[in-house]
Every structure is written in structure tokens, then in C-alpha cells.
C-alpha atoms as a PDB file:
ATOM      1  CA  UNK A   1       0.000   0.000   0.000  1.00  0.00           C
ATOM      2  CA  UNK A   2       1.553   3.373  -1.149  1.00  0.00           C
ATOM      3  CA  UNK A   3       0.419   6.388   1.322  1.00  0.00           C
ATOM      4  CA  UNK A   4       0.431   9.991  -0.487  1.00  0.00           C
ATOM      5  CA  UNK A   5       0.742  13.314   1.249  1.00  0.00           C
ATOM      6  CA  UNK A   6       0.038  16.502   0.458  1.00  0.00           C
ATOM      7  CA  UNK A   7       1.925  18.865   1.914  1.00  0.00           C
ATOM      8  CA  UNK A   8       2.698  22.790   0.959  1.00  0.00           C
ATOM      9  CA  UNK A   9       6.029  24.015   0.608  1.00  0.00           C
ATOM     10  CA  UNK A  10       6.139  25.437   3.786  1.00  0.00           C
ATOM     11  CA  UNK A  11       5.301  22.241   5.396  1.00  0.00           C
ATOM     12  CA  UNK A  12       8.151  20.119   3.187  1.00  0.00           C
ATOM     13  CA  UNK A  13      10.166  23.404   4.398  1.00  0.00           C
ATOM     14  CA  UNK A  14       9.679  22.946   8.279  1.00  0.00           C
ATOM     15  CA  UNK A  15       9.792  18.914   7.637  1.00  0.00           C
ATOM     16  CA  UNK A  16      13.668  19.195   6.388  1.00  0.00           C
ATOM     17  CA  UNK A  17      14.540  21.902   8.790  1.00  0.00           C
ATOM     18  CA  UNK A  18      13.806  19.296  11.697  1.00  0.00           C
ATOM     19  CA  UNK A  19      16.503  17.067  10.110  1.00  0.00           C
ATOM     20  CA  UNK A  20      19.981  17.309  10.929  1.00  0.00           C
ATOM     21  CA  UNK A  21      22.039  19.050   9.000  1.00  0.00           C
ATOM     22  CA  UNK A  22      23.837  15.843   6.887  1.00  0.00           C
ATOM     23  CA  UNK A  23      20.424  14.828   6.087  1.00  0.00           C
ATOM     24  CA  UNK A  24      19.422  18.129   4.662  1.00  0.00           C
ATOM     25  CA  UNK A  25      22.606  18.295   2.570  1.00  0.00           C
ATOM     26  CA  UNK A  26      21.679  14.913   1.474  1.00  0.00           C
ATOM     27  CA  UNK A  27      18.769  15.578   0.491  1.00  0.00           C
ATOM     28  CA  UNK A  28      19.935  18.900  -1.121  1.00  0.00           C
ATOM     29  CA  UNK A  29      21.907  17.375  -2.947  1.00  0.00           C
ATOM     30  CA  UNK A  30      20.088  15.274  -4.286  1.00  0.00           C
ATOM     31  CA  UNK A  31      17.697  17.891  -5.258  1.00  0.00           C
ATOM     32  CA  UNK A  32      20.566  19.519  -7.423  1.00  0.00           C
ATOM     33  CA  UNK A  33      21.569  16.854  -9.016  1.00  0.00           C
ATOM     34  CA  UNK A  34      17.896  16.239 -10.486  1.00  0.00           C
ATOM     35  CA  UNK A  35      18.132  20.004 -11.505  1.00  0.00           C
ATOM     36  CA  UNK A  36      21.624  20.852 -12.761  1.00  0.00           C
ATOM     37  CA  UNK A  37      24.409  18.882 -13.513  1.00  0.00           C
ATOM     38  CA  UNK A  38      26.864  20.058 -10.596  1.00  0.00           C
ATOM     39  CA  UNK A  39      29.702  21.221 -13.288  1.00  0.00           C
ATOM     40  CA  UNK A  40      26.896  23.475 -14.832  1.00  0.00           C
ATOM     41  CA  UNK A  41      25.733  25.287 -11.966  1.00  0.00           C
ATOM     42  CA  UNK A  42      29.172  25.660 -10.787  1.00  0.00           C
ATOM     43  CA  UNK A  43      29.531  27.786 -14.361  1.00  0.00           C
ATOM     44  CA  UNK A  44      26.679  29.511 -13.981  1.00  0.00           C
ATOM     45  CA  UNK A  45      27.346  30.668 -10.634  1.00  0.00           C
ATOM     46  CA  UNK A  46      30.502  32.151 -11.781  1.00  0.00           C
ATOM     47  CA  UNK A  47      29.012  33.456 -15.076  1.00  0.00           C
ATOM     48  CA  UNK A  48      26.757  35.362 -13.050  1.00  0.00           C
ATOM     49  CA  UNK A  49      29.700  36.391 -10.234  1.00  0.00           C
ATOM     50  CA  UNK A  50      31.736  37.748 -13.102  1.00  0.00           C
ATOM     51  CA  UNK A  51      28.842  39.986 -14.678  1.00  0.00           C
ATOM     52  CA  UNK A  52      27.305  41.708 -11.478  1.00  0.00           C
ATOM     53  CA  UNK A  53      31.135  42.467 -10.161  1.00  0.00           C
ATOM     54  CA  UNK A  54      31.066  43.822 -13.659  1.00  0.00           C
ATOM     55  CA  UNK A  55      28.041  45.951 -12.854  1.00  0.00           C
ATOM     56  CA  UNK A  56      29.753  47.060 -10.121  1.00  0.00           C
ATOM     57  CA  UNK A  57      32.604  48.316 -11.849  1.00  0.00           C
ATOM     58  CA  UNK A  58      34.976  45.356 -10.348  1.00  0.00           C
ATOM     59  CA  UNK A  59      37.105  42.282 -12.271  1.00  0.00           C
ATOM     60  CA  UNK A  60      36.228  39.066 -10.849  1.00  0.00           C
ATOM     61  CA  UNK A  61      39.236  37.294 -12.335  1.00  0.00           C
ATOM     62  CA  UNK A  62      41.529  39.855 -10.879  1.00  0.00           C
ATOM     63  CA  UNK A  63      40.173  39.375  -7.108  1.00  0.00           C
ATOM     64  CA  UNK A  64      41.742  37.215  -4.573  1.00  0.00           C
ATOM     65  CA  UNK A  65      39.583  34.583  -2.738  1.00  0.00           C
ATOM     66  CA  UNK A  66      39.566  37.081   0.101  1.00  0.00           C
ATOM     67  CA  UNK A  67      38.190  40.000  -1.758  1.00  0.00           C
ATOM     68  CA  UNK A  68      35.583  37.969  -3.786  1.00  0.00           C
ATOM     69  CA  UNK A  69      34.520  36.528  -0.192  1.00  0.00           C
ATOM     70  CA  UNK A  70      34.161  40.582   0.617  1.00  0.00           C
ATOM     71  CA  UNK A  71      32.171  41.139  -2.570  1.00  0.00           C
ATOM     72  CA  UNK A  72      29.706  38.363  -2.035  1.00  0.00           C
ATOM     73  CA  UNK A  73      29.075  39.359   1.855  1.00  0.00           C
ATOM     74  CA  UNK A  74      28.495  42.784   0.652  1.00  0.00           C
ATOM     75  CA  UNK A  75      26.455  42.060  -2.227  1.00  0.00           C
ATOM     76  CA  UNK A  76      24.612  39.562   0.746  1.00  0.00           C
ATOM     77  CA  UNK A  77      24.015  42.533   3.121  1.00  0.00           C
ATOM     78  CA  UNK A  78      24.340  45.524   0.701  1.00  0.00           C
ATOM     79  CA  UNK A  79      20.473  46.262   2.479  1.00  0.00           C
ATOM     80  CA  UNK A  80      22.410  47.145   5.696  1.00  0.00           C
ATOM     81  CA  UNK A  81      24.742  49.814   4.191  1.00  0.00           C
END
């Protein structure tokens, strides 16, 4: 016998958050892999890193891991500035 639920998003939401951590990255993962091959949204991320430092008037190639680290935590909290 196969039982269905239907749950919302928020409910799925709230179900993983009550798993530990691994799990959720297990499941995450898992999730991503349906989605995107991992290679390709590794690209895109950086395709997309490279053009809004570009906005910005900044080189992504030319940054160190430090200052792309700064970039992303600003772009993160730029609503706090």
C-alpha cells in the first residue's frame, strides 16, 4: 500500500529543517543533481559572479579569494549599508 501526502512548501520546508544538517545536505543534494548537472551550476554561478562584479565596476578574475569573499558578503548585506 503506497500512502500519499500533500503537503505545501512550507510544510516540506519545516519537515527538512527538523533534520539534521547531513540529512538536509543529502537531500539537497540530491535535489541539485535532479536540476543541474553540478559542473553546470558551478559555471553559472561564476558566469553570473563575473557579470554583477562587472556591474559594479569590479574584475572578478583579478580578485583574490579574500576579496571575492568581501564582494559576495556585501552584495549579501548591501540592504544594511
Amino acid at each position: 500500500m503506497v500512502v500519499t501526502l500533500n503537503l505545501t512548501n512550507d510544510q516540506v520546508i519545516e519537515l527538512l529543517k527538523q533534520l539534521p544538517v547531513e540529512r538536509q545536505r543529502a537531500i539537497v543534494s540530491v535535489i541539485i543533481k535532479d536540476w543541474l548537472d553540478w559542473g553546470e551550476l558551478s559555471r553559472y554561478g561564476e558566469e553570473r559572479a563575473r557579470a554583477t562584479a562587472a556591474k559594479r565596476g569590479r574584475n572578478w578574475d583579478a580578485m583574490t579569494a579574500d576579496e571575492r569573499e568581501i564582494f559576495i558578503d556585501d552584495l549579501v548585506h548591501e540592504d544594511r549599508k
